[in-house]
C-alpha atoms as a PDB file:
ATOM      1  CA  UNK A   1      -3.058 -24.065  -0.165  1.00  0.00           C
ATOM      2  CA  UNK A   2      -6.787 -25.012  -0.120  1.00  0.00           C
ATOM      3  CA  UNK A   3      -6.163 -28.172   1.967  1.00  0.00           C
ATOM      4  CA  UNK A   4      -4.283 -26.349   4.233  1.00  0.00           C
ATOM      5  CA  UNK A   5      -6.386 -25.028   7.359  1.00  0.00           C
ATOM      6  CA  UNK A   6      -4.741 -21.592   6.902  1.00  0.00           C
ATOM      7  CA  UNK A   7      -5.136 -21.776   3.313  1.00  0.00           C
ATOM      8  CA  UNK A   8      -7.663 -19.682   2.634  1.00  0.00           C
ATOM      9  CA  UNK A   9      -5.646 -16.625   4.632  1.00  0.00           C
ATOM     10  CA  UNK A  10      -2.201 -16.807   2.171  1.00  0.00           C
ATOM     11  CA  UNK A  11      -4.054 -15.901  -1.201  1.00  0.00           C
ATOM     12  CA  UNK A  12      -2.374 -15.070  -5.005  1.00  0.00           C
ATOM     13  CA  UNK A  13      -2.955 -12.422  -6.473  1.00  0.00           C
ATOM     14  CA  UNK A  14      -3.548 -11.960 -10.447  1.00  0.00           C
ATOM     15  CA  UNK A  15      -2.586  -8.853 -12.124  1.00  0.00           C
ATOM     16  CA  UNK A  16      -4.265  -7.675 -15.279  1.00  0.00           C
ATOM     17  CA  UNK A  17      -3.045  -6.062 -18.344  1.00  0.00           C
ATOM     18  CA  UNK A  18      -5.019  -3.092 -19.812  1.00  0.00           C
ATOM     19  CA  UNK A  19      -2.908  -3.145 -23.241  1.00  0.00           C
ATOM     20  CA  UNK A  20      -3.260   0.602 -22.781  1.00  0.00           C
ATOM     21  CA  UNK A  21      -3.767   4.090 -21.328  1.00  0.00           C
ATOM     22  CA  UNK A  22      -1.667   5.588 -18.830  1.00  0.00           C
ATOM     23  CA  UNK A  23      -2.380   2.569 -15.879  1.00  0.00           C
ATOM     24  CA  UNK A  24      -1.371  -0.331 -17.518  1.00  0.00           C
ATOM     25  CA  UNK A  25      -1.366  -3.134 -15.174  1.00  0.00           C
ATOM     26  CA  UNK A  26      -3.002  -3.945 -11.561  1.00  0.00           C
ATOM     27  CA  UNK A  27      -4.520  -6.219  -8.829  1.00  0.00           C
ATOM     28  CA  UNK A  28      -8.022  -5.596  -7.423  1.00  0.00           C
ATOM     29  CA  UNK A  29      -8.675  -6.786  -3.445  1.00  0.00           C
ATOM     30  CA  UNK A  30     -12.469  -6.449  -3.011  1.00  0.00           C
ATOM     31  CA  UNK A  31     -13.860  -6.855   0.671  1.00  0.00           C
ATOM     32  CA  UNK A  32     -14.941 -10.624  -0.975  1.00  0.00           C
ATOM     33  CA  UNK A  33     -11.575 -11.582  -1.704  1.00  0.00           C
ATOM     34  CA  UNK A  34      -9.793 -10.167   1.230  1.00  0.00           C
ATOM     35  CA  UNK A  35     -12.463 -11.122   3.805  1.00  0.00           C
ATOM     36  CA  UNK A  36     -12.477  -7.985   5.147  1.00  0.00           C
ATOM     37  CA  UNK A  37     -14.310  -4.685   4.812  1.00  0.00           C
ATOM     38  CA  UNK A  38     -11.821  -3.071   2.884  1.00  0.00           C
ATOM     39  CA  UNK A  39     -11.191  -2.348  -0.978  1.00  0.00           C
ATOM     40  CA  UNK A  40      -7.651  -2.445  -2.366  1.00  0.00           C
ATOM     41  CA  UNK A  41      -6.396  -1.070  -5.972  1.00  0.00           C
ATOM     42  CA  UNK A  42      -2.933  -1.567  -6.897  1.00  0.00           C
ATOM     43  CA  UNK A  43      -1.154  -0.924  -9.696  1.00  0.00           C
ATOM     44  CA  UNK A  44       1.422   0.702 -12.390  1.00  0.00           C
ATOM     45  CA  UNK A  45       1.404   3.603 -14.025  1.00  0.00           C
ATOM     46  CA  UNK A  46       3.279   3.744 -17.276  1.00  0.00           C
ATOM     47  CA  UNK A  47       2.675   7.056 -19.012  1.00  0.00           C
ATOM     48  CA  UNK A  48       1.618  10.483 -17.651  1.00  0.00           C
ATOM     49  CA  UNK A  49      -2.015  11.431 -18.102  1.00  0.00           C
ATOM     50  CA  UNK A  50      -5.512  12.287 -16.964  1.00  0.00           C
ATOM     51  CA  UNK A  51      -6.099   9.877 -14.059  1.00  0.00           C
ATOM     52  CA  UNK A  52      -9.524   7.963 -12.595  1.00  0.00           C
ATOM     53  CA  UNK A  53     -11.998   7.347 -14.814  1.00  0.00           C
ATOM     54  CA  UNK A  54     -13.900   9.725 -17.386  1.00  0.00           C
ATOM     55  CA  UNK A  55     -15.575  12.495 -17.033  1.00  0.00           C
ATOM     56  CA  UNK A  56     -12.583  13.528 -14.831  1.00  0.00           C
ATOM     57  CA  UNK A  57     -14.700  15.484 -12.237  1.00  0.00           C
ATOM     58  CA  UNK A  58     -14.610  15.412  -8.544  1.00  0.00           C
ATOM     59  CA  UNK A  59     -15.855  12.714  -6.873  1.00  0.00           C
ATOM     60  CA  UNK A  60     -16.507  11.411  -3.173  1.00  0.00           C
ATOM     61  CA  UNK A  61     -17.492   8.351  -1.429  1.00  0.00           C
ATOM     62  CA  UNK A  62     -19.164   7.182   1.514  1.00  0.00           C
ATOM     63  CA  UNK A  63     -15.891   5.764   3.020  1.00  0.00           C
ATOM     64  CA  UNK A  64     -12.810   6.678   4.023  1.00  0.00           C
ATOM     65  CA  UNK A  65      -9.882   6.172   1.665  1.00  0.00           C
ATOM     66  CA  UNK A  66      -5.966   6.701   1.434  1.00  0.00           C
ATOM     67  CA  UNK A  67      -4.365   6.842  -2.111  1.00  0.00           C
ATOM     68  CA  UNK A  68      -0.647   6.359  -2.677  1.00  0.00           C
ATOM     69  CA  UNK A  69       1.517   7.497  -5.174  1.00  0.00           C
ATOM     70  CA  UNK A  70       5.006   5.745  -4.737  1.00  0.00           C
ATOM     71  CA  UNK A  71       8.502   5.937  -6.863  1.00  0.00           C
ATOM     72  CA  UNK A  72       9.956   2.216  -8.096  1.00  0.00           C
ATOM     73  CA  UNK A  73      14.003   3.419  -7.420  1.00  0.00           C
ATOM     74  CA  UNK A  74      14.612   0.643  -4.950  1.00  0.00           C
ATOM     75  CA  UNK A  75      17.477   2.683  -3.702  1.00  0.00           C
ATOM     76  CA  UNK A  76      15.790   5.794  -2.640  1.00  0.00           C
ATOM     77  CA  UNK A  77      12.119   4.911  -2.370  1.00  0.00           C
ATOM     78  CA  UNK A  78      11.002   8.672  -1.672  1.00  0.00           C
ATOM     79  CA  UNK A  79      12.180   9.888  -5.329  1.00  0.00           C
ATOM     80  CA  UNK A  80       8.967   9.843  -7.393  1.00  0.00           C
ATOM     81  CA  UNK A  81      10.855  10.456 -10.204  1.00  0.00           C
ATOM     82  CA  UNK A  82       6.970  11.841 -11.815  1.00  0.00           C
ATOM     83  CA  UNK A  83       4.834  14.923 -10.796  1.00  0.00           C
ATOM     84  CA  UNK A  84       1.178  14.792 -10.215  1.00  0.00           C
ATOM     85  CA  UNK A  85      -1.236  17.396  -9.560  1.00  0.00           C
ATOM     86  CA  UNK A  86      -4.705  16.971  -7.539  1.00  0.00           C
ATOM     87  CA  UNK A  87      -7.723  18.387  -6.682  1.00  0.00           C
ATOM     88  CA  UNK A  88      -8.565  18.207  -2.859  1.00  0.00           C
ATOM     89  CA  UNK A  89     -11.919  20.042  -1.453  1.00  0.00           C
ATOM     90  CA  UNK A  90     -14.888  21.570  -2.957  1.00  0.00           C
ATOM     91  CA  UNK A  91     -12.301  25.119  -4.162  1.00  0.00           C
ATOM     92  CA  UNK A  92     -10.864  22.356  -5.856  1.00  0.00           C
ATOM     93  CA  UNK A  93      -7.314  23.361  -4.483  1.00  0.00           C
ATOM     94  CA  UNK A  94      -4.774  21.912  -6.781  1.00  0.00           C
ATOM     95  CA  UNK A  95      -2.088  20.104  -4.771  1.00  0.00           C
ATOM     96  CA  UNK A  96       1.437  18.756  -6.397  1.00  0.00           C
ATOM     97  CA  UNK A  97       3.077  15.969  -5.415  1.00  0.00           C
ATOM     98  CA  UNK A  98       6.685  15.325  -6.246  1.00  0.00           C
ATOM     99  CA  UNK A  99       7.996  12.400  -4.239  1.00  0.00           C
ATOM    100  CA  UNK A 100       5.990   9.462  -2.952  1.00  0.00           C
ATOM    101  CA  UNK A 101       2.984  10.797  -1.039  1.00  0.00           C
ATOM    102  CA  UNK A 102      -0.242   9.558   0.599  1.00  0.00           C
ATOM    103  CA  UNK A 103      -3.167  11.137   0.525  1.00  0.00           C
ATOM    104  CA  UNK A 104      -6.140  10.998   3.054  1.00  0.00           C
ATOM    105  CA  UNK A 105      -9.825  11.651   1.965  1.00  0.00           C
ATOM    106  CA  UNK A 106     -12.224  11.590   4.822  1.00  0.00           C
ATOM    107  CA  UNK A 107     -15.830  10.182   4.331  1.00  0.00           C
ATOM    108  CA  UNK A 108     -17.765  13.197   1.943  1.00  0.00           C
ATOM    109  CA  UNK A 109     -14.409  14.977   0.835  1.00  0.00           C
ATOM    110  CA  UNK A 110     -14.948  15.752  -2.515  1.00  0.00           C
ATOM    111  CA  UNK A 111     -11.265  15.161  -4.771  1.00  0.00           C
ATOM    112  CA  UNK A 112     -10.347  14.607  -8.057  1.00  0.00           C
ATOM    113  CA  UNK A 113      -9.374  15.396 -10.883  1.00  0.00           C
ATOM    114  CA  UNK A 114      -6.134  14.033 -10.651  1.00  0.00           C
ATOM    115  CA  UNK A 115      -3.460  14.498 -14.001  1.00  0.00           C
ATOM    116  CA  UNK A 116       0.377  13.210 -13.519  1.00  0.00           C
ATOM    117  CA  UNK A 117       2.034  16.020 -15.519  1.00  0.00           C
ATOM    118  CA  UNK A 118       5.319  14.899 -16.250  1.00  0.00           C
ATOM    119  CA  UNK A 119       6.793  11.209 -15.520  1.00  0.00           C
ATOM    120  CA  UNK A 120      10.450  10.481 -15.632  1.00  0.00           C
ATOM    121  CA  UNK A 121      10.036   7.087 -14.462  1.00  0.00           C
ATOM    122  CA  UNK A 122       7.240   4.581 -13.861  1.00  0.00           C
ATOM    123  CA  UNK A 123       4.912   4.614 -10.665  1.00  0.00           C
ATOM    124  CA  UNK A 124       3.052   2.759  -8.876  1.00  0.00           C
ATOM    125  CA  UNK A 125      -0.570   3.889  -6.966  1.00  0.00           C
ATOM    126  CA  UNK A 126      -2.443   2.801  -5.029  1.00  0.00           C
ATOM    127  CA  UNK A 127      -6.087   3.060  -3.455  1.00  0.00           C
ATOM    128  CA  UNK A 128      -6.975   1.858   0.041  1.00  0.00           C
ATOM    129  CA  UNK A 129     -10.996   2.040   0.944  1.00  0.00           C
ATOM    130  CA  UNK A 130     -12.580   1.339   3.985  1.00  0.00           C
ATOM    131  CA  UNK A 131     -15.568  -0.367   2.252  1.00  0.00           C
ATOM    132  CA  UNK A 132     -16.326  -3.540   0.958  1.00  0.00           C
ATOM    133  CA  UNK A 133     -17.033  -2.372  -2.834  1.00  0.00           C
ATOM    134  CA  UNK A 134     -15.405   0.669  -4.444  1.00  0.00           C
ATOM    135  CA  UNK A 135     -18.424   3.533  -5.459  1.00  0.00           C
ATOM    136  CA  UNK A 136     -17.822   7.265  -5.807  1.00  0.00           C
ATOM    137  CA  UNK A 137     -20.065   9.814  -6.739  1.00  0.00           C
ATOM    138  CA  UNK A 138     -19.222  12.346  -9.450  1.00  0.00           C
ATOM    139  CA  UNK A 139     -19.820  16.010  -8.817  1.00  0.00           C
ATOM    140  CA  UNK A 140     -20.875  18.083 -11.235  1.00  0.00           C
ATOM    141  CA  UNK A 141     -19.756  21.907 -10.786  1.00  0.00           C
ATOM    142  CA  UNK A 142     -18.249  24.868 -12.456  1.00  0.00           C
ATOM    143  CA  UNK A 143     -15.498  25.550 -10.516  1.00  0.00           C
ATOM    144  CA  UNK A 144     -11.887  25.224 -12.332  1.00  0.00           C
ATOM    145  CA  UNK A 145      -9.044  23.824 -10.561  1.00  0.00           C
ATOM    146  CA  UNK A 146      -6.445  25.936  -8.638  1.00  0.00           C
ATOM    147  CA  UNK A 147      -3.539  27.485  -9.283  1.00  0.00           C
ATOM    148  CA  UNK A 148      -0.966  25.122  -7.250  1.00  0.00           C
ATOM    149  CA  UNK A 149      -1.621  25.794  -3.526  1.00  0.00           C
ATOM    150  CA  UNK A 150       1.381  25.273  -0.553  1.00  0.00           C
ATOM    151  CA  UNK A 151       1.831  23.023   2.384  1.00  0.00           C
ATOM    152  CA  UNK A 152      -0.111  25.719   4.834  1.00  0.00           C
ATOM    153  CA  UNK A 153      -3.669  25.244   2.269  1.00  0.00           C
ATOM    154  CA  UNK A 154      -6.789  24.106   4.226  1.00  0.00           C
ATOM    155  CA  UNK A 155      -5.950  20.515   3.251  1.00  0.00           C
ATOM    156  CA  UNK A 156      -2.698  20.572   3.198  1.00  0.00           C
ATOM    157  CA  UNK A 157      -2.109  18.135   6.302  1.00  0.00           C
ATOM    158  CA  UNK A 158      -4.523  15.516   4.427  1.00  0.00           C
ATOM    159  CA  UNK A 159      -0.711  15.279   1.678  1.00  0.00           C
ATOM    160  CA  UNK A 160       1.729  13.345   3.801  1.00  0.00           C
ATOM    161  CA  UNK A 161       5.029  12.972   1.757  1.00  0.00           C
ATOM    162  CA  UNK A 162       6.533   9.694   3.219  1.00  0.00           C
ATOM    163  CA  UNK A 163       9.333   9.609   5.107  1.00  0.00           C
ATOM    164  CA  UNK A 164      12.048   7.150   4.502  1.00  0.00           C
ATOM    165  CA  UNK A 165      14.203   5.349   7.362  1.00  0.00           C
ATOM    166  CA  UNK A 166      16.763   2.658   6.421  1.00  0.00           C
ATOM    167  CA  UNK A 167      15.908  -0.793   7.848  1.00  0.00           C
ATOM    168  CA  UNK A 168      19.389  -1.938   9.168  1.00  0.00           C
ATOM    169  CA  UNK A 169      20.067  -4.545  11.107  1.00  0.00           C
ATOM    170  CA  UNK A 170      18.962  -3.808  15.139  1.00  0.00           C
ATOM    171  CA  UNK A 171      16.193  -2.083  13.576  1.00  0.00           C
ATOM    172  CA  UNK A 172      13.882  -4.554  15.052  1.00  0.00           C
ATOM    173  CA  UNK A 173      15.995  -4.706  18.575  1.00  0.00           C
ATOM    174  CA  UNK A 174      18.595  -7.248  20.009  1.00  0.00           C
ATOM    175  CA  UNK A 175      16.844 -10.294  19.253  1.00  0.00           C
ATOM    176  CA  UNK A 176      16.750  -9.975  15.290  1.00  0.00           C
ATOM    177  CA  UNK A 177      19.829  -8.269  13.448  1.00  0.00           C
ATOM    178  CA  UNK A 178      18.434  -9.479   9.953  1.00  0.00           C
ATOM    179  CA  UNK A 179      19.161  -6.210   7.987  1.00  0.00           C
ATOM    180  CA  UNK A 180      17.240  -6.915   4.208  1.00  0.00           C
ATOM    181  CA  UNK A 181      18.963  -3.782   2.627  1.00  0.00           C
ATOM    182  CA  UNK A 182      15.368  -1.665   1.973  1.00  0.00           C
ATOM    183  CA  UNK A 183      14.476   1.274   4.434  1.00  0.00           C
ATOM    184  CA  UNK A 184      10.722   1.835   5.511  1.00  0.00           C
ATOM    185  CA  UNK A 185       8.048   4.657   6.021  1.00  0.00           C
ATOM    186  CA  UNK A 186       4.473   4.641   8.146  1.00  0.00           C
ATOM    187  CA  UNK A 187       1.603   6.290   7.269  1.00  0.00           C
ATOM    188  CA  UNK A 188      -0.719   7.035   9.829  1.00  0.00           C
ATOM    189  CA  UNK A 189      -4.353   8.555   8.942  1.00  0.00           C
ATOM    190  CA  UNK A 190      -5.360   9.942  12.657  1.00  0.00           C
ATOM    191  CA  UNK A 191      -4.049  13.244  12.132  1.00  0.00           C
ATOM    192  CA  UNK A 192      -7.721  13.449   9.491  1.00  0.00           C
ATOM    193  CA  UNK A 193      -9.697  11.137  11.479  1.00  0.00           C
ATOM    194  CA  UNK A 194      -9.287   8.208   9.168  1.00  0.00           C
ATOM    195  CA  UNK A 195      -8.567   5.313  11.758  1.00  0.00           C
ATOM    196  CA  UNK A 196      -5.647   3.628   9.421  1.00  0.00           C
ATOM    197  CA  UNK A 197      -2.007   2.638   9.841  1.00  0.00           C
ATOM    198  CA  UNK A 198       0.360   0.725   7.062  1.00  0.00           C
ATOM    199  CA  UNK A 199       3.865   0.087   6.920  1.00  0.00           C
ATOM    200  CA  UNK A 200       5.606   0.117   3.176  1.00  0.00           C
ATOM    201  CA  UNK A 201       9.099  -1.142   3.094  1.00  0.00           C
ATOM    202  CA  UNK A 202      11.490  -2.774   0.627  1.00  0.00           C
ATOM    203  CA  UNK A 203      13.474  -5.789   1.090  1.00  0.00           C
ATOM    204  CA  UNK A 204      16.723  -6.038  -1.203  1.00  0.00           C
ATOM    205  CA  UNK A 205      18.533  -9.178   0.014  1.00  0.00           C
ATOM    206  CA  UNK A 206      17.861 -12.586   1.526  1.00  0.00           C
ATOM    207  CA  UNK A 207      17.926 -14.177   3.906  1.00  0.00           C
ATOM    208  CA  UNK A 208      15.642 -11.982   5.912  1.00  0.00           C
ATOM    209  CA  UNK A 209      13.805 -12.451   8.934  1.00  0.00           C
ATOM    210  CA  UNK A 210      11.127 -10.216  10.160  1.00  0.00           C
ATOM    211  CA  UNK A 211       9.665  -8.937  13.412  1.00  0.00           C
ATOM    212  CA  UNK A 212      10.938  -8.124  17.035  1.00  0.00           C
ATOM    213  CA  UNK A 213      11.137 -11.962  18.166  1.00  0.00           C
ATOM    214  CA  UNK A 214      11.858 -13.399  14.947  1.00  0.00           C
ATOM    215  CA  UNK A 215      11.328 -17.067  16.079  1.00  0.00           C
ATOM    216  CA  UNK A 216       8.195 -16.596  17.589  1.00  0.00           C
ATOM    217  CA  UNK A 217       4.587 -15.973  16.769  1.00  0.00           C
ATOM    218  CA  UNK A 218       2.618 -12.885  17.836  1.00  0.00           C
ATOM    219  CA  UNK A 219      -0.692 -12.063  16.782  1.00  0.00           C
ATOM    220  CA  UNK A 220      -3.032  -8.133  16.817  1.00  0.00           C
ATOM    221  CA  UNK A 221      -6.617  -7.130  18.056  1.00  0.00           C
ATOM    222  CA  UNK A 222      -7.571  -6.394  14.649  1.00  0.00           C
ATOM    223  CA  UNK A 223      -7.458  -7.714  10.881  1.00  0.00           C
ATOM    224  CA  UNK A 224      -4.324  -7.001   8.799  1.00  0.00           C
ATOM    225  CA  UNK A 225      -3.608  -7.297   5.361  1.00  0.00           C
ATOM    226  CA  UNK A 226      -0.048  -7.966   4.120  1.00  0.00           C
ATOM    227  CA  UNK A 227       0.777  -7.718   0.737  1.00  0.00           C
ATOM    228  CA  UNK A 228       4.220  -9.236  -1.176  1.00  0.00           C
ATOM    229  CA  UNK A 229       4.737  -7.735  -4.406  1.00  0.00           C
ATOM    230  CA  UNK A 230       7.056  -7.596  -7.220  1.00  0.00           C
ATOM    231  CA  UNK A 231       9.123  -4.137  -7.307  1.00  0.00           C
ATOM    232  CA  UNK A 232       9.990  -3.924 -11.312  1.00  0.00           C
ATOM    233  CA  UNK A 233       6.971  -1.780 -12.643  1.00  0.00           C
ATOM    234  CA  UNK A 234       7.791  -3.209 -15.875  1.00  0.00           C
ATOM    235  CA  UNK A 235       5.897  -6.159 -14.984  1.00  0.00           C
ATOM    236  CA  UNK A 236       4.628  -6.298 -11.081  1.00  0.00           C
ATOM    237  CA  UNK A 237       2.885  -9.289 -11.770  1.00  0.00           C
ATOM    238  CA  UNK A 238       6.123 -11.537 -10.632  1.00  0.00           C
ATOM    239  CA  UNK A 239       7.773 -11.380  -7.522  1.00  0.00           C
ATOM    240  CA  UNK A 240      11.766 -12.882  -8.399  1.00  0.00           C
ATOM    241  CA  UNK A 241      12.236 -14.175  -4.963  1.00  0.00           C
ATOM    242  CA  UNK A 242      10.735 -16.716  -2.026  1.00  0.00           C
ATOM    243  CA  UNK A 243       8.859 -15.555   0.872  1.00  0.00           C
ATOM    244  CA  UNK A 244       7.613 -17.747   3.914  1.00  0.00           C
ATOM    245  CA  UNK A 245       5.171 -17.145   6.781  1.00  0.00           C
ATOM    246  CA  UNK A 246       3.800 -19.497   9.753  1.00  0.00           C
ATOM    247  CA  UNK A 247       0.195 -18.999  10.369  1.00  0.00           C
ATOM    248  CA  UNK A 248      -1.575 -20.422  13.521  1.00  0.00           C
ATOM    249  CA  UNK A 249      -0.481 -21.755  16.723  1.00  0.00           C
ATOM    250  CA  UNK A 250       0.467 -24.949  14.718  1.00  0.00           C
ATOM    251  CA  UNK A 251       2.921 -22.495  13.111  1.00  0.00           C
ATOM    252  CA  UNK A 252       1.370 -24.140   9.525  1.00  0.00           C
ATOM    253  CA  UNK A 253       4.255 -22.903   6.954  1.00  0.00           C
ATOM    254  CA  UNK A 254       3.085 -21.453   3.663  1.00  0.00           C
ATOM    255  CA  UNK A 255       5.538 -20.661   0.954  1.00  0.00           C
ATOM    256  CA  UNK A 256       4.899 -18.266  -2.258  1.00  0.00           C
ATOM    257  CA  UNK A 257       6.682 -16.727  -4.784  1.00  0.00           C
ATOM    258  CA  UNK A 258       4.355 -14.708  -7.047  1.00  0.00           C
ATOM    259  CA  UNK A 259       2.996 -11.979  -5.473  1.00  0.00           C
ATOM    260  CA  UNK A 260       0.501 -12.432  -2.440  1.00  0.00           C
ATOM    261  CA  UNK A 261      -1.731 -11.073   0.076  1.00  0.00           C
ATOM    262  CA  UNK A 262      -1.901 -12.481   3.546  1.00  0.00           C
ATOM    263  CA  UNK A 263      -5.082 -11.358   5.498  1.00  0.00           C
ATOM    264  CA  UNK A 264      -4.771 -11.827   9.316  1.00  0.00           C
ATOM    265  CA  UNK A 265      -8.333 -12.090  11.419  1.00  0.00           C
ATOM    266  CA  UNK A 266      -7.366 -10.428  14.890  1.00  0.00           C
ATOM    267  CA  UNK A 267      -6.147 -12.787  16.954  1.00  0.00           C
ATOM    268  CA  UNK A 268      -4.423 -15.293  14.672  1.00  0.00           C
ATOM    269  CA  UNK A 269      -1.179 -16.062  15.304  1.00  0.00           C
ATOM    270  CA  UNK A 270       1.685 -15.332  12.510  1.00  0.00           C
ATOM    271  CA  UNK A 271       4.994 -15.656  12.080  1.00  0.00           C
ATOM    272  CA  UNK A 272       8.150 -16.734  11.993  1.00  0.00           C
ATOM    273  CA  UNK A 273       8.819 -15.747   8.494  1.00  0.00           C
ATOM    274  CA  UNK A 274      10.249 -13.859   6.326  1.00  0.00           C
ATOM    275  CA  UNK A 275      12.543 -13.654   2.961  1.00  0.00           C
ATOM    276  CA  UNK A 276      14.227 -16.827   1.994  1.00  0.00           C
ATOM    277  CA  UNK A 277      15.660 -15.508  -1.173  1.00  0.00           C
ATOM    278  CA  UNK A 278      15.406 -12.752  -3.612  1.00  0.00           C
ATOM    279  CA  UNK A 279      16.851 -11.871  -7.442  1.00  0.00           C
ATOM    280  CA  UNK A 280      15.582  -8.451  -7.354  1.00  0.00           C
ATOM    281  CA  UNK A 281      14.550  -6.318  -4.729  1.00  0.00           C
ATOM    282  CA  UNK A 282      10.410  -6.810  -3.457  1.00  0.00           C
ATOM    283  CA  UNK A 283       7.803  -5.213  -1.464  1.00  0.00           C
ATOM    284  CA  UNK A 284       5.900  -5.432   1.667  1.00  0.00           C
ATOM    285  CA  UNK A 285       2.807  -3.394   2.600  1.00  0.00           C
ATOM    286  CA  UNK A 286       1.378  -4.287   5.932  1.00  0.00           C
ATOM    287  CA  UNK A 287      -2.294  -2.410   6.046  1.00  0.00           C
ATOM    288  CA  UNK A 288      -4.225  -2.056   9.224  1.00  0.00           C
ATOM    289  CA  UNK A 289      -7.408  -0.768   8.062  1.00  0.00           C
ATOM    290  CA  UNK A 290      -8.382  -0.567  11.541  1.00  0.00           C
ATOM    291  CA  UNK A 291      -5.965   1.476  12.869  1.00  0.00           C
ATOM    292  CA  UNK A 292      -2.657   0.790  15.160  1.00  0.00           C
ATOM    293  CA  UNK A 293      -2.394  -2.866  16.512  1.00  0.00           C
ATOM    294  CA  UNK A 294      -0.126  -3.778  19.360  1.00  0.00           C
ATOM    295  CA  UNK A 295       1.712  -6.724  18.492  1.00  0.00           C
ATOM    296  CA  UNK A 296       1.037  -9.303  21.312  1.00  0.00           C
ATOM    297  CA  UNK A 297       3.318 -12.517  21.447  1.00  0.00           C
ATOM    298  CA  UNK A 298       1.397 -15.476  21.576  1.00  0.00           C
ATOM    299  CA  UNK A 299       2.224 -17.747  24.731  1.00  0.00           C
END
């Protein structure tokens, strides 16, 4: 791909083992790697546990982030099948989460400590910061956390439990009835002043084709990561299918099939593409750290 002119754009990603604790395997995206101002963790979680990093205090950071907790049944993406509880805000209001959730921290909000308290099935998080390089700052205090607080606490609208649509065919419109068998949620962070949008789907069968005009190009006013990933938690460092994409105006056709981020400068045209074939079901996470971008097709 490095002789390629959009090369450097379509980039593999390599997963690494812990050998143990509670998150076992994962894929860091630093700004460096992705180009972008923008930190990505992702990653399994095999056992239930304390989670973050020792002492297990709150934290903060100078950035905005979103963290994701997300259930592996390909079939009904919103079961969890685990329960987590979390610390949100200086009371250190304990918040549970039973089915796939994201969670917004603004800039300064302290959070943490995080424990998943019961898992029935493995999970997969993940962390998306608006920074470069991932710091946080650990706050000491003698607060204890809360007994579990309801939907109407003060940060209650910062837990979004993700809603679920199924991606059938015409979901796109008239001009592409591909229908790849997943269903797909949004998450939006303007609602907390965190200017972010992704879209998490899964794709069970192949041949799939994505996008309104599913022949054609289009390109956004700001950066997008995509990410391709394996959906067996067991081992998410393989991806069991094919997946193609056209980058450029020269429509330059890059084909993959372990799992892969594709990073999008605004402007640059992308597309057609989409799932040539698949043995198990696979992921797509389109981030725009930026916020909502209008798809605009490229003439």
């Amino acid at each position: 791909m490095a002789a390629t002119k959009y090369g450097k754009f379509v980039k593999s990603l390599s997963f690494q083992d812990r050998g143990q604790g509670g998150f076992r395997q994962g894929a860091v995206m630093d700004g460096k790697f992705l180009g972008l101002d923008v930190h990505i963790q992702y990653g399994a979680y095999w056992t239930a546990g304390k989670m973050g990093q020792e002492p297990n205090c709150p934290h903060k950071h100078e950035f905005d982030q979103v963290m994701l907790w997300l259930g592996t049944d390909m079939n009904d993406l919103s079961e969890l099948g685990a329960e987590v509880e979390i610390c949100l805000g200086e009371e250190m209001n304990t918040h549970m989460i039973t089915t796939s959730t994201a969670v917004a921290v603004p800039k300064g909000m302290p959070h943490f400590p995080a424990t998943i308290t019961r898992m029935d099935r493995r999970i997969i998080f993940m962390e998306v910061s608006l920074a470069p390089i991932y710091k946080e700052k650990v706050l000491a205090t003698d607060r204890k956390p809360s007994e579990p607080v309801g939907f109407r606490s003060k940060y209650g609208k910062h837990v979004m439990p993700l809603t679920f649509r199924r991606k059938a065919a015409w979901y796109y419109g008239p001009k592409n009835r591909d229908d790849g068998g997943g269903s797909v949620s949004f998450v939006r962070g303007n609602d907390v002043g965190i200017n972010f949008t992704m879209i998490y789907e899964n794709i069970k069968k192949a041949p799939y084709r994505l996008c309104p005009d599913p022949d054609k190009p289009h390109a956004h006013a700001n950066s997008q990561v995509m990410l391709f990933l394996g959906a067996d938690p067991g081992d998410i460092s393989k991806l069991e299918g094919e997946f193609e994409i056209c980058m450029g105006k020269e429509e330059e056709r890059h084909v993959f099939t372990a799992p892969t981020a594709v990073i999008t400068p605004p402007f640059l045209p992308h597309w057609p593409g989409g799932a040539v074939k698949l043995s198990q079901p696979m992921l797509m996470i389109d981030i725009h750290p930026s916020g909502d971008s209008v798809v605009g097709q490229v003439k």
